[in-house]
Every structure is written in C-alpha cells, then in structure tokens.
Protein backbone atom coordinates (compact mmCIF):
# COMPACT_ATOMS: atom_id res chain seq x y z
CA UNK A 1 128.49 111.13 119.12
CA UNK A 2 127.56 115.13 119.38
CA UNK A 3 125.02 114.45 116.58
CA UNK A 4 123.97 111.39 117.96
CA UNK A 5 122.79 113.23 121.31
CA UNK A 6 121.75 116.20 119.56
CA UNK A 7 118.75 114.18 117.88
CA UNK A 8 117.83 112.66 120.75
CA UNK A 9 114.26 113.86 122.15
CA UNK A 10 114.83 116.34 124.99
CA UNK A 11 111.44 115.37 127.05
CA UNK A 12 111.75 111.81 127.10
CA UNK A 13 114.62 111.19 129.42
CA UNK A 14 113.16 107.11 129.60
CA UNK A 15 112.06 104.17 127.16
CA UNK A 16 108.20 104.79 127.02
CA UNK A 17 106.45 101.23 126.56
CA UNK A 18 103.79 101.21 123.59
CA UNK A 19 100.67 103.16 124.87
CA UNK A 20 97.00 101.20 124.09
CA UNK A 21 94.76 102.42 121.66
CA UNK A 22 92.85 103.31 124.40
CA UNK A 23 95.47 105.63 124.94
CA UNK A 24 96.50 107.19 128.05
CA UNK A 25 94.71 107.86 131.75
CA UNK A 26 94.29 111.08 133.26
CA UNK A 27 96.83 109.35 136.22
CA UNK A 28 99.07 108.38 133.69
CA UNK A 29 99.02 111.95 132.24
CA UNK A 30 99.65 113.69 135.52
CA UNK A 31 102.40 111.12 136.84
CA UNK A 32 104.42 111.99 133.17
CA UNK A 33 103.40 115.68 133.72
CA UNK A 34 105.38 115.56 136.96
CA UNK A 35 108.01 113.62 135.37
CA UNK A 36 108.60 116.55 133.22
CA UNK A 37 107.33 114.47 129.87
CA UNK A 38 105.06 117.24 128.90
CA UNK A 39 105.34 120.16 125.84
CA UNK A 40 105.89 122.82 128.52
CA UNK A 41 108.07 124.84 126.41
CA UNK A 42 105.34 126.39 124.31
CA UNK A 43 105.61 129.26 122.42
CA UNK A 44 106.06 132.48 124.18
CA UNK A 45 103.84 135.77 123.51
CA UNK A 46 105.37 138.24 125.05
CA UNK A 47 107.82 139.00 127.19
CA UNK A 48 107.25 138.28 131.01
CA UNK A 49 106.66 140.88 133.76
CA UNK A 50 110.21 140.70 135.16
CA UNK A 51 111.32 141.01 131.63
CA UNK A 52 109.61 144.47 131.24
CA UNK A 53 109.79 146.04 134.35
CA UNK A 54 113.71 145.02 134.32
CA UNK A 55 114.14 146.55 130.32
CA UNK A 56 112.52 149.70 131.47
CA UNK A 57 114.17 150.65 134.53
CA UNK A 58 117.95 148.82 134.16
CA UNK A 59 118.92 151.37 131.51
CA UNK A 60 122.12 153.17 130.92
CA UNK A 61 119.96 156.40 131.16
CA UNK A 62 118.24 155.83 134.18
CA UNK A 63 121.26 155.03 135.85
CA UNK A 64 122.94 158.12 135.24
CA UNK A 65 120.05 160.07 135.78
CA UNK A 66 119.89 158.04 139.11
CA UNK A 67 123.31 158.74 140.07
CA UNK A 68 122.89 162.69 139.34
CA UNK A 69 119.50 162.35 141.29
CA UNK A 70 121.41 161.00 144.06
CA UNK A 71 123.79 163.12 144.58
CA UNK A 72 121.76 166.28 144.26
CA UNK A 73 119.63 165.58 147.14
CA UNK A 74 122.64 164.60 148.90
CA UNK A 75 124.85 167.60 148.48
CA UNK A 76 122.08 170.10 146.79
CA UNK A 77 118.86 171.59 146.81
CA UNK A 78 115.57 169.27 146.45
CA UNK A 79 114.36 171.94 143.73
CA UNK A 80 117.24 170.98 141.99
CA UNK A 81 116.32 167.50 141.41
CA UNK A 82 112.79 168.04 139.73
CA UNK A 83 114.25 165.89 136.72
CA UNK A 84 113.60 162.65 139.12
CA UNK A 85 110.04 163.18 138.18
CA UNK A 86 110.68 162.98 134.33
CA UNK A 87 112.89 159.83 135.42
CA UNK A 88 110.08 158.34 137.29
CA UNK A 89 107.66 159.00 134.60
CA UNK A 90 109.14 157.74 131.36
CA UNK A 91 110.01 154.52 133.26
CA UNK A 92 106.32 154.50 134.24
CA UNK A 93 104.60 155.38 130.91
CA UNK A 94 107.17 152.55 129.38
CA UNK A 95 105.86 149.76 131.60
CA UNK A 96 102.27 150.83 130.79
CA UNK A 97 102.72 150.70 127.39
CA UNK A 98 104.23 146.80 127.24
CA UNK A 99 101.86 145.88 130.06
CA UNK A 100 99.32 147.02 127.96
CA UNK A 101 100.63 145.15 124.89
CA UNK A 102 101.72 142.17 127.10
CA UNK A 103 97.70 141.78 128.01
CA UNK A 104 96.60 142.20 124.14
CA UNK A 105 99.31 139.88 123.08
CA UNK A 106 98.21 137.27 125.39
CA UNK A 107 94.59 137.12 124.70
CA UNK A 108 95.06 137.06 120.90
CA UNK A 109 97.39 133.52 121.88
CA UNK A 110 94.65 131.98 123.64
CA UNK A 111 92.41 132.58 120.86
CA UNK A 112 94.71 131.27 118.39
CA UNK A 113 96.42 128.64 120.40
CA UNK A 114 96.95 125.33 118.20
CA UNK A 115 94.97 122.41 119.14
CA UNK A 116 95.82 118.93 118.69
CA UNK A 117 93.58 115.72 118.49
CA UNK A 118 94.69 112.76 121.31
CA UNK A 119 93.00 109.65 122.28
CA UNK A 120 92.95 110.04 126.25
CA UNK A 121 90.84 107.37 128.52
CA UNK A 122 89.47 105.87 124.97
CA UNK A 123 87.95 109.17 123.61
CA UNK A 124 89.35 111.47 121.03
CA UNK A 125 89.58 115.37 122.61
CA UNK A 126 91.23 118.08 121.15
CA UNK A 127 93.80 120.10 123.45
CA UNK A 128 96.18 122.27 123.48
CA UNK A 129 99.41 121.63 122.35
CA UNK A 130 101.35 122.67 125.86
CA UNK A 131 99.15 119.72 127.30
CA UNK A 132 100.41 117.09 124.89
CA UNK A 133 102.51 114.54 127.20
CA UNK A 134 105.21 111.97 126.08
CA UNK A 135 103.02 108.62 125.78
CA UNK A 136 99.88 110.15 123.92
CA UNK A 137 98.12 108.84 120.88
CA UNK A 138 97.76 111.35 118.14
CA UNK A 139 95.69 111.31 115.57
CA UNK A 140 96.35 112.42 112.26
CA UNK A 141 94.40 114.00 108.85
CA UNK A 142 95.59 115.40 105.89
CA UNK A 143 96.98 118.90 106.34
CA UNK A 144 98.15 118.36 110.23
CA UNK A 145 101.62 119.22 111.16
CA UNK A 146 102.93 116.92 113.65
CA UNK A 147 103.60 118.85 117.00
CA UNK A 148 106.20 116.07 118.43
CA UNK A 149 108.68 113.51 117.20
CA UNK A 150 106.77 110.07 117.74
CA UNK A 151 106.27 106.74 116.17
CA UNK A 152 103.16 105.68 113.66
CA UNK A 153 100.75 103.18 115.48
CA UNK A 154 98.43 103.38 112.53
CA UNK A 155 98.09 104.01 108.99
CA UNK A 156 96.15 104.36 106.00
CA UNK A 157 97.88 104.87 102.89
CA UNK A 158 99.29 107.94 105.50
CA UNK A 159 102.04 110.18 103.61
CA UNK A 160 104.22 112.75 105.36
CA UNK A 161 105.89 115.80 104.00
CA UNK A 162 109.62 116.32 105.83
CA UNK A 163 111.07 118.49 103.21
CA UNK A 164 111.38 121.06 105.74
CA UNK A 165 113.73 118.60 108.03
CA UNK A 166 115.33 116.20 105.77
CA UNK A 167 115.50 117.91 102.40
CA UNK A 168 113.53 114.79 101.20
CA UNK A 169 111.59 116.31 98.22
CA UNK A 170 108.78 113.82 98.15
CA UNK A 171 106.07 112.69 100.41
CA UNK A 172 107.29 109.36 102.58
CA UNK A 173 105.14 106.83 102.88
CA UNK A 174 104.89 106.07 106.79
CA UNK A 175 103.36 102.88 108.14
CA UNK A 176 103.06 101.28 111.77
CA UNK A 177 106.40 101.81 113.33
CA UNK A 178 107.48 104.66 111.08
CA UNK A 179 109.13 107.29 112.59
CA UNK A 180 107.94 110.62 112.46
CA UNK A 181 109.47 114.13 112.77
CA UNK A 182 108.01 117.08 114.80
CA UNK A 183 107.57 120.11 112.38
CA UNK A 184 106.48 117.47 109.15
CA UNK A 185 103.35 117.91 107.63
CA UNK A 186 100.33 115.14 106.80
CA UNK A 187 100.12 115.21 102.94
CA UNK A 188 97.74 112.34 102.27
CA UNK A 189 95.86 109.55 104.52
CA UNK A 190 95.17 109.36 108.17
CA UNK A 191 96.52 107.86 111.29
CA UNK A 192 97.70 107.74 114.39
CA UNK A 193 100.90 108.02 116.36
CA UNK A 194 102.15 108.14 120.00
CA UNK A 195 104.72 111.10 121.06
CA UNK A 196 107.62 110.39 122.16
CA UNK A 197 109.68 113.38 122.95
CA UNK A 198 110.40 117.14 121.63
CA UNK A 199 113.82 117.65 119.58
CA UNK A 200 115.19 120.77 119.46
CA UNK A 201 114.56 123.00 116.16
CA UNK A 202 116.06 121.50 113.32
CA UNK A 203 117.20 122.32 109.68
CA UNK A 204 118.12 120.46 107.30
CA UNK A 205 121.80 120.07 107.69
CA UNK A 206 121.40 119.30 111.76
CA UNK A 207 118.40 116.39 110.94
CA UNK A 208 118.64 113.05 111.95
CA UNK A 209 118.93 110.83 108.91
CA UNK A 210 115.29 109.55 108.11
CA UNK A 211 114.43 106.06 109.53
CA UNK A 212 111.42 104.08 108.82
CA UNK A 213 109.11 104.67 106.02
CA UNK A 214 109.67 104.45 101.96
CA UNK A 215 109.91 107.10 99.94
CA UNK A 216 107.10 107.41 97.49
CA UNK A 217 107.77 106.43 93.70
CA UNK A 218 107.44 109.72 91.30
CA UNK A 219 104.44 109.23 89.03
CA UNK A 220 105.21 109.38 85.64
C-alpha cells in the first residue's frame, strides 16, 4: 500500500480527462495553476535570502561574541567592546559575499533554464519547464528527456530509454496510451504526450513496475 502511494503523482491530486490535440487554453492553464497542478517545485539555484542572512548571523560564534558584547556595555566600559565591530563586520562581508554569488547564480539559471515544447491554444511554444501544468500536450524528439510522468497520445515508431528508473536495459517501445516516466529519455521516433503529475525522485529499487509499452526485441 506504502509503495502503491509512493508512485502516485504528487501534483495531480484529481483524474485529468484526455486533453485535445489542440491542447490546453490559457484559462484552463491558469484555473490548474491555481489548483496547484503546475511544476512549481523547480530546481533551486541558490539558497534564498532568509537562508543567508539566517546562516551568517545564527552562529555559535556570533552568539557568544553577542553575549560577551552584551554584557560589557552593560557592566563595562564601551572601549571595551570594540570587538562588536569585528562581529558586525564578518557577518556583513559574509552576506555580501553569498548575495553576490546568490545574484551570479541566478542569472546563469535563467540562461540555462530547460525549455520544453507544449501544444497550448493549438500552437506549439516552447516554455519553461516550471510553467508546464498537469493537462499539457508535450511533444517529443529524439534526445528529449521527459520532464513529467504522463501518458503517450501519439507515436511514431517512438522508443524510450528508462534504464535510469526501471533497470530495463533496452529501449521500450511506447505507443498511444503508454505510460511514460519523468526522468526517461527519447531514444528513437517522435510524439506526443499529456502530463499528468510529478513523482518524487526515483531509483531503481523505489520505481513503479513499468506499465504499457513492449520492450524492444534485441537485434541479432
């Protein structure tokens, strides 16, 4: 039963009907972004602002030196507790530094951000993977890696490679109503398929056992 819902895909908390090849409407994209059916748990850069300022001032040394600050200018002389300022700074310089980094790692992201091709109002776009939504038409090409669990809608002679996943050493074959696995790879062939959902990271002794598809005879 634990297995069972462990496979199960964490985005799409409702049966999604078949979308058209049209695929989907900008509505119907918002009203499943506000459902929560989108890829919002993209990769993260860097840590976030919080994260830094928090690493670089909650420290075991700072709070001593804190303490010891305190109670100097409490029961001592204000000369006395010239050490605050080499408290102050190294926090300061430290939160420069990962700002700084913070900025350079999140410009190199944008520029390298994967892309994915979707079929959205009747025309293919390319967008970024954090926009994908549960429902969307996907097409596929040779050397894609599938960005969401979802279900084939079309196929020619389209092969996926779920070694990775399933320990399956050869390509699969996968035709309409195929299942496919987030984190596969496109081998051979084009198609299409509509996501469904985001699983969490596998490996190859958590997969799901493979459904759909046959596995491609080895060519003598």
């Amino acid at each position: 039963m634990a297995d069972a819902a462990a496979s199960l895909p964490l985005a799409s908390a409702a049966p999604i009907a078949e979308t058209p090849s049209t695929g989907l409407t900008g509505a119907q994209v918002a009203e499943r972004r506000s459902r929560g059916l989108a890829n919002a748990g993209g990769e993260r850069t860097s840590r976030s602002v919080a994260e830094i300022l928090r690493a670089n001032i909650l420290t075991r040394f700072n709070f001593i030196l804190g303490v010891l600050l305190a109670v100097i200018l409490v029961v001592g002389q204000p000369q006395d507790a010239l050490f605050g300022v080499v408290l102050v700074t190294n926090a300061l310089i430290g939160i420069a530094q990962e700002m700084r980094a913070k900025r350079t790692l999140d410009r190199l992201a944008v520029l390298s951000a994967p892309r994915v091709r979707v079929i959205r109002d009747g025309t293919p776009r390319d967008i970024a993977v954090a926009d994908l939504v549960a429902g969307d038409l996907v097409d596929l090409r040779a050397g894609d890696q599938l960005v969401a669990d979802g279900v084939v809608r079309a196929s020619t002679s389209l092969e996926a490679d779920e070694s990775l996943l399933t320990g399956e050493s050869e390509p699969v074959d996968k035709r309409a109503g195929d299942r496919l696995l987030s984190g596969s790879f496109v081998v051979a062939g084009s198609g299409g398929y509509q996501a469904t959902g985001w699983a969490p990271t596998r490996t190859p002794a958590s997969s799901p056992p493979r459904r759909g598809g046959s596995r491609r005879c080895a060519r003598s």
